[in-house]
N, C-alpha and C. Protein backbone atom coordinates (compact mmCIF):
# COMPACT_ATOMS: atom_id res chain seq x y z
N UNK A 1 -73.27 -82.31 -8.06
CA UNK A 1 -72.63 -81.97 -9.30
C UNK A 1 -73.43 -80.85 -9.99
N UNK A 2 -72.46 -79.96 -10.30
CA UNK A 2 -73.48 -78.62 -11.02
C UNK A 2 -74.03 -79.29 -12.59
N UNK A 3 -75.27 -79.09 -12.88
CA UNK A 3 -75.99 -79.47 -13.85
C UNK A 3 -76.09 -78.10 -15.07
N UNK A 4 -76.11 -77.08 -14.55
CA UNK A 4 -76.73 -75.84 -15.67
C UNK A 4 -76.67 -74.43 -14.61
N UNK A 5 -75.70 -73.65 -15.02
CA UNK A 5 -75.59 -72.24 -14.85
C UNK A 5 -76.50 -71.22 -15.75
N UNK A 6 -77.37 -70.61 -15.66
CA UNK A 6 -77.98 -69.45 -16.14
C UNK A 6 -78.38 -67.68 -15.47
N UNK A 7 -78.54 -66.99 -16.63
CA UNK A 7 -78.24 -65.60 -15.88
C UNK A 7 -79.60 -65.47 -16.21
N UNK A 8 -80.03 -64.29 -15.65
CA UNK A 8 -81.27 -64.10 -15.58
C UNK A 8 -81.43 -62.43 -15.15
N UNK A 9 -81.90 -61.77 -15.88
CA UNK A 9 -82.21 -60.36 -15.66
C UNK A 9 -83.84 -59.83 -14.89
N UNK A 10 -83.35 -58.75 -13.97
CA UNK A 10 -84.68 -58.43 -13.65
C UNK A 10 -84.66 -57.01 -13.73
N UNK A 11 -85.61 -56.35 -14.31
CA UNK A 11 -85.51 -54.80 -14.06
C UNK A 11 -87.30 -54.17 -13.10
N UNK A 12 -86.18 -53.14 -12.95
CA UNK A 12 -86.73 -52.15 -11.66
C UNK A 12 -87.11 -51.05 -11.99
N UNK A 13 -88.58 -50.24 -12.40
CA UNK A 13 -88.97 -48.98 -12.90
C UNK A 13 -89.08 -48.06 -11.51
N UNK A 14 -88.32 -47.15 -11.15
CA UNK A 14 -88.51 -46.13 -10.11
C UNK A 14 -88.51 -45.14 -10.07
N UNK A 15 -88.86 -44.02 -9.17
CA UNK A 15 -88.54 -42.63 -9.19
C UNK A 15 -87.26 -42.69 -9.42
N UNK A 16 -86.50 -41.24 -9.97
CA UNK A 16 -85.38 -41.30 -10.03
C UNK A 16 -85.02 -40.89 -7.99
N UNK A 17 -85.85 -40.07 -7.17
CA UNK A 17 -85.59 -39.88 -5.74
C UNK A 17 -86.20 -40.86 -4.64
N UNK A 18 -86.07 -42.46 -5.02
CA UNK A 18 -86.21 -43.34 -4.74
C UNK A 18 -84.98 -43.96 -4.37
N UNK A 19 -85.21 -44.57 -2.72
CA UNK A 19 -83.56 -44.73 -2.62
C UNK A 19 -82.90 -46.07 -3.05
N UNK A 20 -81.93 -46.19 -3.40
CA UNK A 20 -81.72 -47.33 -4.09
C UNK A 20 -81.75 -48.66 -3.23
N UNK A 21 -81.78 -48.40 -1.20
CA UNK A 21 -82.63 -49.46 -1.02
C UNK A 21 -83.89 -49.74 -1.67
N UNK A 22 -84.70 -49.12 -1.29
CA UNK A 22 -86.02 -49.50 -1.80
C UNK A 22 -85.73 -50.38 -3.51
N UNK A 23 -85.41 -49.79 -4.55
CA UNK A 23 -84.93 -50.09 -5.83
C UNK A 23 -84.78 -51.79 -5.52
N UNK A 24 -83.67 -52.03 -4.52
CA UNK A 24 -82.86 -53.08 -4.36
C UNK A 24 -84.12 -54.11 -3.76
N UNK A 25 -84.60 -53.60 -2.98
CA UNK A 25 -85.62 -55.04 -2.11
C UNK A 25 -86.77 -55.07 -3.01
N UNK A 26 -86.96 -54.53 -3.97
CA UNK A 26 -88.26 -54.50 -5.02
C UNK A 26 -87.39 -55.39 -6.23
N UNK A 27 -86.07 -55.78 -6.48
CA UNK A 27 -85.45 -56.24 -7.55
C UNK A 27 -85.26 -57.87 -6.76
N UNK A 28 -84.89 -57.58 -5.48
CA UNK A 28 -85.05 -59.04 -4.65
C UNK A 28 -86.36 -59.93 -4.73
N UNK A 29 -87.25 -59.23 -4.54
CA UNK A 29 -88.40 -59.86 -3.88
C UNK A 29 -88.88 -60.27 -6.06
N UNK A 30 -89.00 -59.75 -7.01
CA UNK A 30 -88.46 -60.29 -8.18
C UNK A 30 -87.74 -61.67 -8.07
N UNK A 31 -86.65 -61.32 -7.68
CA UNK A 31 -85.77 -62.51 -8.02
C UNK A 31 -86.02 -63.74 -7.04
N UNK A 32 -86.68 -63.40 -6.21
CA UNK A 32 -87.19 -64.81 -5.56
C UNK A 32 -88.48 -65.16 -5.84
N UNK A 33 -89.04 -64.26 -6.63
CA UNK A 33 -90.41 -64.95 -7.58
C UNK A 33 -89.61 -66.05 -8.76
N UNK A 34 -88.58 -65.20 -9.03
CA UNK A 34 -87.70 -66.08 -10.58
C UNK A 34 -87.53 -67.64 -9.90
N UNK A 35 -86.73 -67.60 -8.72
CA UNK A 35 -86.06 -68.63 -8.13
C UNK A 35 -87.74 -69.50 -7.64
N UNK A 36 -88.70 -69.25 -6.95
CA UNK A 36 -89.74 -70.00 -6.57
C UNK A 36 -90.26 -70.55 -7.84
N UNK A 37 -90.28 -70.21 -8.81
CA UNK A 37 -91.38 -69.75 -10.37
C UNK A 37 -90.32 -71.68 -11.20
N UNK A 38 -88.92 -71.59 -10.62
CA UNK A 38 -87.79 -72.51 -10.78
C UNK A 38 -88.07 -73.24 -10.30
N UNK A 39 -88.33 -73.53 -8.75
CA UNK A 39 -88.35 -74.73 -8.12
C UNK A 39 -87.27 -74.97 -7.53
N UNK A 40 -87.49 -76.08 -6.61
CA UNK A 40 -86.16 -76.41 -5.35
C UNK A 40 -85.32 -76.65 -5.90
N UNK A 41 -84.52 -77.12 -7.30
CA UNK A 41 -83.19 -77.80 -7.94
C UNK A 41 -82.89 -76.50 -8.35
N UNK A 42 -83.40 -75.21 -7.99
CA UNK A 42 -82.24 -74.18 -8.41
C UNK A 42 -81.81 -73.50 -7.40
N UNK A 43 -80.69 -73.02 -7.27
CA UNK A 43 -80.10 -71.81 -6.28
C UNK A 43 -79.70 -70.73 -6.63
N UNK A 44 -79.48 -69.89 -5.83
CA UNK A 44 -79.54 -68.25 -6.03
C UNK A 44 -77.97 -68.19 -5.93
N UNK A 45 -77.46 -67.77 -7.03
CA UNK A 45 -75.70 -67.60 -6.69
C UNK A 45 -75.19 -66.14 -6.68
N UNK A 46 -76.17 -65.18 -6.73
CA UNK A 46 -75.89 -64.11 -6.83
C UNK A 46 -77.08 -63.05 -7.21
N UNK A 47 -77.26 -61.59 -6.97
CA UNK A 47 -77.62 -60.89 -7.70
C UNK A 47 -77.17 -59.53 -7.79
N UNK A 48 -76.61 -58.34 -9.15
CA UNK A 48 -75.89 -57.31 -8.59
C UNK A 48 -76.66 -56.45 -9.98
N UNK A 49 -76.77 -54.77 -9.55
CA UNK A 49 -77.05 -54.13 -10.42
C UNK A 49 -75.87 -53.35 -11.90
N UNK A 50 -76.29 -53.88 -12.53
CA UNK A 50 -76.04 -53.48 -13.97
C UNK A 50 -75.38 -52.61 -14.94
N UNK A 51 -76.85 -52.01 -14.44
CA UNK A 51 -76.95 -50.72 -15.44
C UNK A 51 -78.46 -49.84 -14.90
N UNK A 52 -78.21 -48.27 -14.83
CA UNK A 52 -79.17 -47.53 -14.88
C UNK A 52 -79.31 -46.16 -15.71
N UNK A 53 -80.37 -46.66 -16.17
CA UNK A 53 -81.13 -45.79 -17.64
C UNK A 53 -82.18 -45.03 -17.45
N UNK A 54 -82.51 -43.95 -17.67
CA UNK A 54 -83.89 -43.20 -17.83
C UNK A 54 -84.68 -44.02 -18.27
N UNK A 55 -85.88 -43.97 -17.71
CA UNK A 55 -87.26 -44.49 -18.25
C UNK A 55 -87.58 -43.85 -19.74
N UNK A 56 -87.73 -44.47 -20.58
CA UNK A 56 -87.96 -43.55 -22.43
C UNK A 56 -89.28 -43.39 -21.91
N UNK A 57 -90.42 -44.01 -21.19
CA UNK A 57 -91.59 -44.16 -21.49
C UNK A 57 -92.14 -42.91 -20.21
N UNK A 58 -91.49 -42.49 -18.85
CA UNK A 58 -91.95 -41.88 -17.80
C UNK A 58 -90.61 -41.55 -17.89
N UNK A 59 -91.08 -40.15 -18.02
CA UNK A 59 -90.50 -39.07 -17.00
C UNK A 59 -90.21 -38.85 -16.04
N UNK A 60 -89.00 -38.45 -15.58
CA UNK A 60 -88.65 -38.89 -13.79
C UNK A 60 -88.68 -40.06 -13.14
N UNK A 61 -88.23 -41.05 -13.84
CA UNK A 61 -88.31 -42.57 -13.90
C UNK A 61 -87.05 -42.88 -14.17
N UNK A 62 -86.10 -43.81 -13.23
CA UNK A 62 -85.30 -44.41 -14.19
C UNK A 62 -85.01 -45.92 -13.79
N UNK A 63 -84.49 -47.08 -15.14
CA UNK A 63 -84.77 -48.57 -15.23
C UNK A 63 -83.68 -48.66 -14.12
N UNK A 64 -83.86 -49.88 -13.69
CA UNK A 64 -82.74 -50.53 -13.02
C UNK A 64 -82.79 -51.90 -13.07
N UNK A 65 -81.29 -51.88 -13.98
CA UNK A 65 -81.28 -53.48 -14.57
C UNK A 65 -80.60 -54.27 -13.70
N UNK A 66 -80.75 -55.30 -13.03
CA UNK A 66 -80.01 -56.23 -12.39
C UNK A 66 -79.89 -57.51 -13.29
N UNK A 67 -79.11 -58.12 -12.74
CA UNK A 67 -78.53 -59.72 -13.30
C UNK A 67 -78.21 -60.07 -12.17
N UNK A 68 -78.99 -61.76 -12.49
CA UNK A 68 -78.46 -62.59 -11.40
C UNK A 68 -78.30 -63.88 -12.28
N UNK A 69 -77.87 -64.64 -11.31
CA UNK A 69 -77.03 -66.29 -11.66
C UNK A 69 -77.81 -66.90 -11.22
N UNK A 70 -78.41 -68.17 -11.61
CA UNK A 70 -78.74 -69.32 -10.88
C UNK A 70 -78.13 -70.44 -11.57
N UNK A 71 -78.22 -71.55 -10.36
CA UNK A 71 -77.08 -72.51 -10.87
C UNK A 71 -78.43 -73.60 -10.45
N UNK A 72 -78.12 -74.67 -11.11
CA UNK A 72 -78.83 -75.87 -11.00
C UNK A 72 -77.86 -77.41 -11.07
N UNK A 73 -78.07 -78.16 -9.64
CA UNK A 73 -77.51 -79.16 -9.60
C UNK A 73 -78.16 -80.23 -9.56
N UNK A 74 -77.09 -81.34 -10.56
CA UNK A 74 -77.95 -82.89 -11.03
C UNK A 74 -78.17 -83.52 -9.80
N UNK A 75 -79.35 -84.30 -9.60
CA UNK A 75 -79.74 -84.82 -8.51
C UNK A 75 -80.38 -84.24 -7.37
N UNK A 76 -80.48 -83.08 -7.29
CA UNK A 76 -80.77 -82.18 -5.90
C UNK A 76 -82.26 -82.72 -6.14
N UNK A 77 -82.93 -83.26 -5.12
CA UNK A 77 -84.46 -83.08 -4.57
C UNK A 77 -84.76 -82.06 -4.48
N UNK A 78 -85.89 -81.20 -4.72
CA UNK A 78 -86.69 -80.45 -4.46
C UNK A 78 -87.49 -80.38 -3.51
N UNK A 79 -88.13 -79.82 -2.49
CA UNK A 79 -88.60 -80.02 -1.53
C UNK A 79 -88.39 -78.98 -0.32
């Protein structure tokens, strides 16, 4: 039984001639710190990018915002 849906943002500071793989497996490897940092009663239901913004702070930089979902179900063991 699903217990608690939550979104969860991660952002990504890069070159702007950085390819948006790279961008993408640096926003992953994030989001499975989020999901480990959670523990076994959560799951990964998604993650997709956003929005991308110039860096205000670096020059030739720009953010990359992702959002993802995790869902948490009553009863699931951890483990």
């Amino acid at each position: 039984m699903l217990n608690k849906i939550e979104t969860v943002t991660v952002m990504v500071s890069a070159h702007r001639d950085d390819s948006y793989r790279k961008v993408e497996q640096c926003a992953r490897r994030q989001w499975a710190d989020v999901l480990a940092e959670r523990g076994g009663q959560w799951s990964d239901a998604g993650l997709e990018l956003v929005d991308r913004q110039p860096d205000t702070d670096i020059v030739g930089r720009l953010v990359y915002r992702f959002e993802g979902t995790i869902v948490e179900y009553a009863g699931r063991v951890s483990g």
